[in-house]
PDB file of N, CA and C in Angstrom:
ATOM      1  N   UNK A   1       0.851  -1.181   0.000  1.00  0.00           N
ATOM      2  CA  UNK A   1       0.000   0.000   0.000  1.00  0.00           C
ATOM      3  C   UNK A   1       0.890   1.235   0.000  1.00  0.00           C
ATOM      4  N   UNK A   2       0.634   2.379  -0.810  1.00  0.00           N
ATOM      5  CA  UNK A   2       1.377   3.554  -1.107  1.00  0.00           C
ATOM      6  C   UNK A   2       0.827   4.349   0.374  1.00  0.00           C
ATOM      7  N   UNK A   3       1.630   5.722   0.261  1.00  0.00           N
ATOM      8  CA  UNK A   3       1.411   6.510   1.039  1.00  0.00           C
ATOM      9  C   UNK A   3       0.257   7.441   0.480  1.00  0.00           C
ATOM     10  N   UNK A   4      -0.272   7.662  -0.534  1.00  0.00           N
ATOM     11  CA  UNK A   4      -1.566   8.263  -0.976  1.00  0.00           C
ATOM     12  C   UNK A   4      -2.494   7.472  -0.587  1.00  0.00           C
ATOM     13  N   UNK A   5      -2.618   6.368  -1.115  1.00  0.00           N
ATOM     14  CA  UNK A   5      -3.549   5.397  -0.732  1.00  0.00           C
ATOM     15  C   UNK A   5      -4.259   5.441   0.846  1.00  0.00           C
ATOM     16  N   UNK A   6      -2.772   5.438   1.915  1.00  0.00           N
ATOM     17  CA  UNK A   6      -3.563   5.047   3.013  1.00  0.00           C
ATOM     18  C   UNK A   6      -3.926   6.742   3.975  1.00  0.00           C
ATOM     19  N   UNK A   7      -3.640   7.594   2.808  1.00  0.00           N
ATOM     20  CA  UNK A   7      -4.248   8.843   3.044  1.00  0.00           C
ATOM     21  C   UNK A   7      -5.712   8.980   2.615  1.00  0.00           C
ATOM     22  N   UNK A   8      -5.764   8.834   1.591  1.00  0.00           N
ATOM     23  CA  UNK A   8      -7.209   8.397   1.049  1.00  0.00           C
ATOM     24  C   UNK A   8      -8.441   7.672   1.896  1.00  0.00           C
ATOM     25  N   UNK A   9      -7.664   6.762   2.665  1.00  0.00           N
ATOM     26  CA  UNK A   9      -8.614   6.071   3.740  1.00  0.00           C
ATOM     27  C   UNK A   9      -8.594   6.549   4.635  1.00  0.00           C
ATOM     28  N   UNK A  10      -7.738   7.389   5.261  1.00  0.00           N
ATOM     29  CA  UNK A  10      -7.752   8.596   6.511  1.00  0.00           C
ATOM     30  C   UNK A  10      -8.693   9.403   6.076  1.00  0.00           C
ATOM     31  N   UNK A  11      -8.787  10.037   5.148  1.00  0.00           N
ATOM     32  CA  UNK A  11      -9.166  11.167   4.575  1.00  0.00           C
ATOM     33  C   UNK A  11     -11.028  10.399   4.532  1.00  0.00           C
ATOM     34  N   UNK A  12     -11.847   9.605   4.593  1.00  0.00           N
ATOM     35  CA  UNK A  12     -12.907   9.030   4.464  1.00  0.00           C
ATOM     36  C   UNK A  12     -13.114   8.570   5.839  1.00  0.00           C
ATOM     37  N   UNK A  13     -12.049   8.048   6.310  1.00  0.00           N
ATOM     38  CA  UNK A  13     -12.483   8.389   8.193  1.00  0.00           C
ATOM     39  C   UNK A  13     -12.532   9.717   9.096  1.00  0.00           C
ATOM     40  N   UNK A  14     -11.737   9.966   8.229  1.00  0.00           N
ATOM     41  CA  UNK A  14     -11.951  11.677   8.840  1.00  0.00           C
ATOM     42  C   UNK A  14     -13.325  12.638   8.554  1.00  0.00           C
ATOM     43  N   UNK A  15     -13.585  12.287   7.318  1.00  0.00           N
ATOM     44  CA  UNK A  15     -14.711  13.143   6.957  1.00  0.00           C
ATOM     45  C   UNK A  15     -15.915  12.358   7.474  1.00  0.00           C
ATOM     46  N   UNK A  16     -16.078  11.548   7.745  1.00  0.00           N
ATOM     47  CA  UNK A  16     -17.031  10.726   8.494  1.00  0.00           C
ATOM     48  C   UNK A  16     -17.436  10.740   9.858  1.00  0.00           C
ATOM     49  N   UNK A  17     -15.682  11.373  10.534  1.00  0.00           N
ATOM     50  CA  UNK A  17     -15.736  11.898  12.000  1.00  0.00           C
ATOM     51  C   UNK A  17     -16.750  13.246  12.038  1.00  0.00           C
ATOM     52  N   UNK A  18     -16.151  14.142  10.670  1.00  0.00           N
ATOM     53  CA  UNK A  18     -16.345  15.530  10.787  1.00  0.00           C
ATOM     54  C   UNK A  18     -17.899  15.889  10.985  1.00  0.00           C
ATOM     55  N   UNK A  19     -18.542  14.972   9.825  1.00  0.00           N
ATOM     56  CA  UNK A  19     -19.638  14.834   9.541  1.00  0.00           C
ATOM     57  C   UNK A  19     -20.600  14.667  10.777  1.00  0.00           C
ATOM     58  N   UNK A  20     -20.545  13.659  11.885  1.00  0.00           N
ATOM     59  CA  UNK A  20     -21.357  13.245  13.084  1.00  0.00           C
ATOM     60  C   UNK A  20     -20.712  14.438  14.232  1.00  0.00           C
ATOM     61  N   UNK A  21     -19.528  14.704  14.238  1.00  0.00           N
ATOM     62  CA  UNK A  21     -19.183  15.900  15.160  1.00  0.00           C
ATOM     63  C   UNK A  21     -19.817  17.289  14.943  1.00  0.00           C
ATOM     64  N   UNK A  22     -19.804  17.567  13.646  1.00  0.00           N
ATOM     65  CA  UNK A  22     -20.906  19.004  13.401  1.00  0.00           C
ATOM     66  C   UNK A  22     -22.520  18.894  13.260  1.00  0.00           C
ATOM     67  N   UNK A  23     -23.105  17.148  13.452  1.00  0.00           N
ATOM     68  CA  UNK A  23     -24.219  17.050  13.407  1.00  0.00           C
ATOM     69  C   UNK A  23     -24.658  17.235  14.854  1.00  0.00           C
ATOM     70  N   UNK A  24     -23.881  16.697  16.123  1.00  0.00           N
ATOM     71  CA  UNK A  24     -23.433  16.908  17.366  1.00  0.00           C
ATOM     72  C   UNK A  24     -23.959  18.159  18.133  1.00  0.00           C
ATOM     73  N   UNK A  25     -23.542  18.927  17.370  1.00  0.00           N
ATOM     74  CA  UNK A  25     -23.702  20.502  17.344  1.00  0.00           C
ATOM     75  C   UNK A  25     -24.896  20.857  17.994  1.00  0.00           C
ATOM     76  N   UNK A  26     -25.193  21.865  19.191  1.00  0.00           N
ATOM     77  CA  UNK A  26     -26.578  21.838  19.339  1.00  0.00           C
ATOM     78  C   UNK A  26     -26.967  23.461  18.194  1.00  0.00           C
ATOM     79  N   UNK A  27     -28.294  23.063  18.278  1.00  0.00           N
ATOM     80  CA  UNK A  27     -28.842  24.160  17.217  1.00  0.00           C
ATOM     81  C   UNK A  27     -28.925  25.607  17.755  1.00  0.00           C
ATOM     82  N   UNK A  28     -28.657  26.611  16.754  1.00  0.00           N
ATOM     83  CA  UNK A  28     -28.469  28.353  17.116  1.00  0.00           C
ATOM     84  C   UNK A  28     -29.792  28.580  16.738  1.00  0.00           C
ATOM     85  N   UNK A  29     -30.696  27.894  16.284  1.00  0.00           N
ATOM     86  CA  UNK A  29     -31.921  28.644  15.628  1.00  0.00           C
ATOM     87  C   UNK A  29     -31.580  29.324  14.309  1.00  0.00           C
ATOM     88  N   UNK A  30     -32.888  29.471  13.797  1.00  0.00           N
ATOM     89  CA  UNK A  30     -32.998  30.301  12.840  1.00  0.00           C
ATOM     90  C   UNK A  30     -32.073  29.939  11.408  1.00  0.00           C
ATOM     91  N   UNK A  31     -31.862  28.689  11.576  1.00  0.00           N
ATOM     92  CA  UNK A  31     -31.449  27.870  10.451  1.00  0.00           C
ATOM     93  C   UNK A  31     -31.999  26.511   9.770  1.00  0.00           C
ATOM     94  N   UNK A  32     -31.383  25.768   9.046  1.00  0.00           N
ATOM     95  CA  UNK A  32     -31.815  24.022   8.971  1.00  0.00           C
ATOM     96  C   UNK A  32     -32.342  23.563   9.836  1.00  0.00           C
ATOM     97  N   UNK A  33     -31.567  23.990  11.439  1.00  0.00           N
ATOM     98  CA  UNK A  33     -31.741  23.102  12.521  1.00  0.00           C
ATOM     99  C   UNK A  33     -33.225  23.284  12.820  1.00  0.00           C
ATOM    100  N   UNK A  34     -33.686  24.470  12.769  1.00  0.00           N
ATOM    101  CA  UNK A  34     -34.842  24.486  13.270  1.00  0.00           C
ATOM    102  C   UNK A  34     -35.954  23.853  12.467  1.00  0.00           C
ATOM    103  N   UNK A  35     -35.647  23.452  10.865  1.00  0.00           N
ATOM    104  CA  UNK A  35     -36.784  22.816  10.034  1.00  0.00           C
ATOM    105  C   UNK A  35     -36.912  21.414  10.302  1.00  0.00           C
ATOM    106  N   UNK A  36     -35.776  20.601  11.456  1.00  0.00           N
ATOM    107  CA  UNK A  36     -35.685  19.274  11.572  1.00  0.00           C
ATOM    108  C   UNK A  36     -35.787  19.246  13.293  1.00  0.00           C
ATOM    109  N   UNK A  37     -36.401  20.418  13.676  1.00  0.00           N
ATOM    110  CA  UNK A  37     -36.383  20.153  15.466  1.00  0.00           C
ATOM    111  C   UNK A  37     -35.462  20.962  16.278  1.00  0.00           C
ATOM    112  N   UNK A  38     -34.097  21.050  15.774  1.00  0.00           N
ATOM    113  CA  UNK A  38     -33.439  21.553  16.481  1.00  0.00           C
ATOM    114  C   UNK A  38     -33.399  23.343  17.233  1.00  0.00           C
ATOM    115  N   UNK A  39     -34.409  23.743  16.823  1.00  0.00           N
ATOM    116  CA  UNK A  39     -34.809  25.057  17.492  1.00  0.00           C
ATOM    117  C   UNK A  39     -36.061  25.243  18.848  1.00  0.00           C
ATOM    118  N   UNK A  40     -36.362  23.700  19.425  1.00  0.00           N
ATOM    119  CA  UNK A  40     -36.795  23.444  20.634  1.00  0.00           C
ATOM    120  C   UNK A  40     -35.815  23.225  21.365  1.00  0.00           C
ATOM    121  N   UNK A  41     -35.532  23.866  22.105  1.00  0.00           N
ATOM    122  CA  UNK A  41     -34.988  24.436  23.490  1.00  0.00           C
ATOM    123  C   UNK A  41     -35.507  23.368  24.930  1.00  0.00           C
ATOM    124  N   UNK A  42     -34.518  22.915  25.472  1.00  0.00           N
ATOM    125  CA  UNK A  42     -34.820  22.586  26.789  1.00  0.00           C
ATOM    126  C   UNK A  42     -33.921  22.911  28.042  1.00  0.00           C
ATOM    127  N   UNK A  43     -34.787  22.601  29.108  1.00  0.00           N
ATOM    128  CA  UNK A  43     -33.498  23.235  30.638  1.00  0.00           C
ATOM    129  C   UNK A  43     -32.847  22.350  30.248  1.00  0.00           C
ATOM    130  N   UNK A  44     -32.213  20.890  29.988  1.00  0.00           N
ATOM    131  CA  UNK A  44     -31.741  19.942  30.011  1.00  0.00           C
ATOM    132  C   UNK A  44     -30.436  19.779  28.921  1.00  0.00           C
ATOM    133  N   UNK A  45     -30.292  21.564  28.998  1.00  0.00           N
ATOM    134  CA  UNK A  45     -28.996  21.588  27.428  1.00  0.00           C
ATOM    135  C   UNK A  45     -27.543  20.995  27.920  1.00  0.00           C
ATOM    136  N   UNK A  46     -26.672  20.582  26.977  1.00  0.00           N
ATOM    137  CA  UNK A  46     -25.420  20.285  27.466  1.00  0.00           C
ATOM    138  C   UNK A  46     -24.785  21.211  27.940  1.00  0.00           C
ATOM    139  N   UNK A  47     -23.641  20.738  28.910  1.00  0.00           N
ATOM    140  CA  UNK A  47     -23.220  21.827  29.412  1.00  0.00           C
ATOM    141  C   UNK A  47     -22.241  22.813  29.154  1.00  0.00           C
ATOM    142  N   UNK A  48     -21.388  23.891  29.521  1.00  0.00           N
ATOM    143  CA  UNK A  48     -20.330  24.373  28.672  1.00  0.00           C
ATOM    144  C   UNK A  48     -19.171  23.774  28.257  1.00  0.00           C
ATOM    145  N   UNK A  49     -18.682  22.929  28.995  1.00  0.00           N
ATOM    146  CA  UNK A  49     -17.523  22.152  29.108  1.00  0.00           C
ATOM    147  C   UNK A  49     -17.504  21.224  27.640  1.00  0.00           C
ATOM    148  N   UNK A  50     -18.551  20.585  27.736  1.00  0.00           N
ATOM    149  CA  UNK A  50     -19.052  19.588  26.738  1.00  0.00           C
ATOM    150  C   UNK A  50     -19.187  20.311  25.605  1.00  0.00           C
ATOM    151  N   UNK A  51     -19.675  20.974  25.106  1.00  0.00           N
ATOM    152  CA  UNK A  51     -19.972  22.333  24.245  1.00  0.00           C
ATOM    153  C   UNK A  51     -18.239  22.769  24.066  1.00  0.00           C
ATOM    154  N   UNK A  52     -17.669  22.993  24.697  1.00  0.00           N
ATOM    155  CA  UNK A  52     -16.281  23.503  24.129  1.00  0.00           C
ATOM    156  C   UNK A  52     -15.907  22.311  24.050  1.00  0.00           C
ATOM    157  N   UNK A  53     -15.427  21.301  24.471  1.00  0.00           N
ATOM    158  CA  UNK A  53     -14.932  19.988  23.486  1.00  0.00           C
ATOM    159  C   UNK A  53     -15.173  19.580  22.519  1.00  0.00           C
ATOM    160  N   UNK A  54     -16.507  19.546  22.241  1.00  0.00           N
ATOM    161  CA  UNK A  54     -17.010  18.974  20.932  1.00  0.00           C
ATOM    162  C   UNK A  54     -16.762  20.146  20.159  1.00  0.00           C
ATOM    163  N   UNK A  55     -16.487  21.658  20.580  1.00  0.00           N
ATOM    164  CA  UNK A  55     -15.791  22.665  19.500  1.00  0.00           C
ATOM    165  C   UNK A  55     -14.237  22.207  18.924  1.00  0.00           C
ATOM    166  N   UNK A  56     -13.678  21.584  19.697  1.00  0.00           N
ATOM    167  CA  UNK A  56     -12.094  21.126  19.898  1.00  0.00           C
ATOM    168  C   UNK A  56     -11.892  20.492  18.747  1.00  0.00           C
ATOM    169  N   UNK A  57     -12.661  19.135  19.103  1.00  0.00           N
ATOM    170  CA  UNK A  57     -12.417  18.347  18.324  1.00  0.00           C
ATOM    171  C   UNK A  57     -13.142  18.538  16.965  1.00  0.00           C
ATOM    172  N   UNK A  58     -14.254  19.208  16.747  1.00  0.00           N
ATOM    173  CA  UNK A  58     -14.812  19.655  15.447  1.00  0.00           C
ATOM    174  C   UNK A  58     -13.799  20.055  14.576  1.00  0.00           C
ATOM    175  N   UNK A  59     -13.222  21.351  15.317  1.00  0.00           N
ATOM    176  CA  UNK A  59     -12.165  21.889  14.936  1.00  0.00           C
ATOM    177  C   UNK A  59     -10.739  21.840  14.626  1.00  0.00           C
ATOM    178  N   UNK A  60     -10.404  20.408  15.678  1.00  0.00           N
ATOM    179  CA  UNK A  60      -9.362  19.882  14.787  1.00  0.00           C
ATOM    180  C   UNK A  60      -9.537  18.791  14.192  1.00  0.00           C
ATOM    181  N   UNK A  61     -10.992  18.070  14.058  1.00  0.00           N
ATOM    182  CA  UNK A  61     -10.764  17.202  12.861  1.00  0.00           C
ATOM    183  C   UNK A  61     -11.102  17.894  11.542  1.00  0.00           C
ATOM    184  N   UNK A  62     -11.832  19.254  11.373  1.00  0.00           N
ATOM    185  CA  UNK A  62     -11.562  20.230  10.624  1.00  0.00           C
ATOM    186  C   UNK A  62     -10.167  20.500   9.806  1.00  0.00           C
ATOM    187  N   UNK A  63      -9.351  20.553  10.782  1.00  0.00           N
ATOM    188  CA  UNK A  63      -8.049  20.931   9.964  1.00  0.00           C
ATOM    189  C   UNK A  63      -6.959  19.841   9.997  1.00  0.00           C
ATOM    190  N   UNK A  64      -7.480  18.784  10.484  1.00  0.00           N
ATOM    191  CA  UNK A  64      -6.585  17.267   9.929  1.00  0.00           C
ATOM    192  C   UNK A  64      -7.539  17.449   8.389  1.00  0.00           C
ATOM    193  N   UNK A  65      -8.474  16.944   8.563  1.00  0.00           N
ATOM    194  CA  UNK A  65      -9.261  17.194   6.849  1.00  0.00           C
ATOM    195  C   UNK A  65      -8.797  18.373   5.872  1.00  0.00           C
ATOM    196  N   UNK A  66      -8.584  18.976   6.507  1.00  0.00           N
ATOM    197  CA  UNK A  66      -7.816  20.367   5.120  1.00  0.00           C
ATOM    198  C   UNK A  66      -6.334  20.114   4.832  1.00  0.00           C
ATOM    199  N   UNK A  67      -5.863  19.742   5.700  1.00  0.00           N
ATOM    200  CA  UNK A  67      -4.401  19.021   5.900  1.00  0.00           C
ATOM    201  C   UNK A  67      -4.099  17.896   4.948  1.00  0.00           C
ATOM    202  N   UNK A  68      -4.761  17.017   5.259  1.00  0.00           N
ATOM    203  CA  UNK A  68      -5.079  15.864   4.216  1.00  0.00           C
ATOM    204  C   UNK A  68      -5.367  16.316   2.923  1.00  0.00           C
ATOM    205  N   UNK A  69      -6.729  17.207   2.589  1.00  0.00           N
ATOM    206  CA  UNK A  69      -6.205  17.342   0.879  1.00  0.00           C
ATOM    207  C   UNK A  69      -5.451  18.213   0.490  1.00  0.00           C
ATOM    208  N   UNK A  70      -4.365  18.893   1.695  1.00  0.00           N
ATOM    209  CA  UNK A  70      -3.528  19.298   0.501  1.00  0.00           C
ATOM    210  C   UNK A  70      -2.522  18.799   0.629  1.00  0.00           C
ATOM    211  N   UNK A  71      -2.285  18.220   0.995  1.00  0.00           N
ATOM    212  CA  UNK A  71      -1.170  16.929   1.040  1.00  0.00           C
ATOM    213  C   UNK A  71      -1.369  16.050  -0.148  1.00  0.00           C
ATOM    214  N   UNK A  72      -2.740  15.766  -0.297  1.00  0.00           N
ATOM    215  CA  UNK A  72      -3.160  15.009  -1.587  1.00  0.00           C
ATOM    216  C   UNK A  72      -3.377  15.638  -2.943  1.00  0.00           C
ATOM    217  N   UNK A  73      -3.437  16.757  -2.613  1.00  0.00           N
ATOM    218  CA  UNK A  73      -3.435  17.675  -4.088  1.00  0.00           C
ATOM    219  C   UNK A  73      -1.788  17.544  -3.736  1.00  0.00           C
ATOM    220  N   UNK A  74      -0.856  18.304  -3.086  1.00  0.00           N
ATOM    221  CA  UNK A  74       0.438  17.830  -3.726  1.00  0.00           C
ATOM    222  C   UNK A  74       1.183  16.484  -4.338  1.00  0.00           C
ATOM    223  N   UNK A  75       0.523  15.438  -3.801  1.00  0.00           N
ATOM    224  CA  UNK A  75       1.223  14.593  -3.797  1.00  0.00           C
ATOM    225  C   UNK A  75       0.439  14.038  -5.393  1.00  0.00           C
ATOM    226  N   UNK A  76      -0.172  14.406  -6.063  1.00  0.00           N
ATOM    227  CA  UNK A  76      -0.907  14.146  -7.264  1.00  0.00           C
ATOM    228  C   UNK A  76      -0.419  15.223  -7.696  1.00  0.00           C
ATOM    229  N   UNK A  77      -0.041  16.423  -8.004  1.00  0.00           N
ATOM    230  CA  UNK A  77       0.735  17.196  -8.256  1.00  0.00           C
ATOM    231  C   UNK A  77       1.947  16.799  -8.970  1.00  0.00           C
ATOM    232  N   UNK A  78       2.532  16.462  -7.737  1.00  0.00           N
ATOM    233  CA  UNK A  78       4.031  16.036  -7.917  1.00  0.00           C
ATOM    234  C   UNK A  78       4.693  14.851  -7.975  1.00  0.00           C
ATOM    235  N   UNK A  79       3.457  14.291  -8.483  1.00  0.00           N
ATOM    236  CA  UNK A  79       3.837  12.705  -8.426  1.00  0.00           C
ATOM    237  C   UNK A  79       4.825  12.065  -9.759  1.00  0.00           C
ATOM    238  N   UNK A  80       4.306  12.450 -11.285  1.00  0.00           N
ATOM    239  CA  UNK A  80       4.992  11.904 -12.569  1.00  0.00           C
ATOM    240  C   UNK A  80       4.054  11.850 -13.005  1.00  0.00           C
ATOM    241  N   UNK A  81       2.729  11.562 -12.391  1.00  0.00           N
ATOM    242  CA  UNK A  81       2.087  10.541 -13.380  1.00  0.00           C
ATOM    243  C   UNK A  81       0.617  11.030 -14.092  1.00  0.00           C
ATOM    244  N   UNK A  82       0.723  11.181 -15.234  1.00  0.00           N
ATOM    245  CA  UNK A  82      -0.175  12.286 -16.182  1.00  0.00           C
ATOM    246  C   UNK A  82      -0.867  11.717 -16.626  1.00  0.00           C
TER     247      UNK A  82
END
């Protein structure tokens, strides 16, 4: 297995992380969220702590994912092969 290759499969676990971590998200209103529920409000919200972690990690599996394709646009770039 090449080193693109087993980027490629990072890069599909990663976006798969990204995907359920920003679904995670509780809703601001006045968007999508609210056409699927997420603009009902309860006392029972998560708390801040929890709320800034799941920002953390949003955010850096955010930029492992941007990381990854451009690593993969270079490496297809600069590879030889046309």
């Amino acid at each position: 297995m090449n080193f693109e290759f087993v980027l490629q499969i990072i890069l599909v676990i990663v976006s798969v992380a990204l995907v359920f971590a920003v679904l995670l998200h509780k809703g601001r209103g006045g968007g999508l969220s609210d056409m699927f529920g997420g603009g009902v409000t309860s006392g029972l919200s998560a708390s801040g702590v929890a709320e800034r972690n799941l920002n953390r990690i949003t955010i850096t599996l955010a930029l492992l994912w941007g990381g990854i394709i451009i690593v993969l646009g270079l490496l297809s770039r600069f590879s030889g092969d046309f």
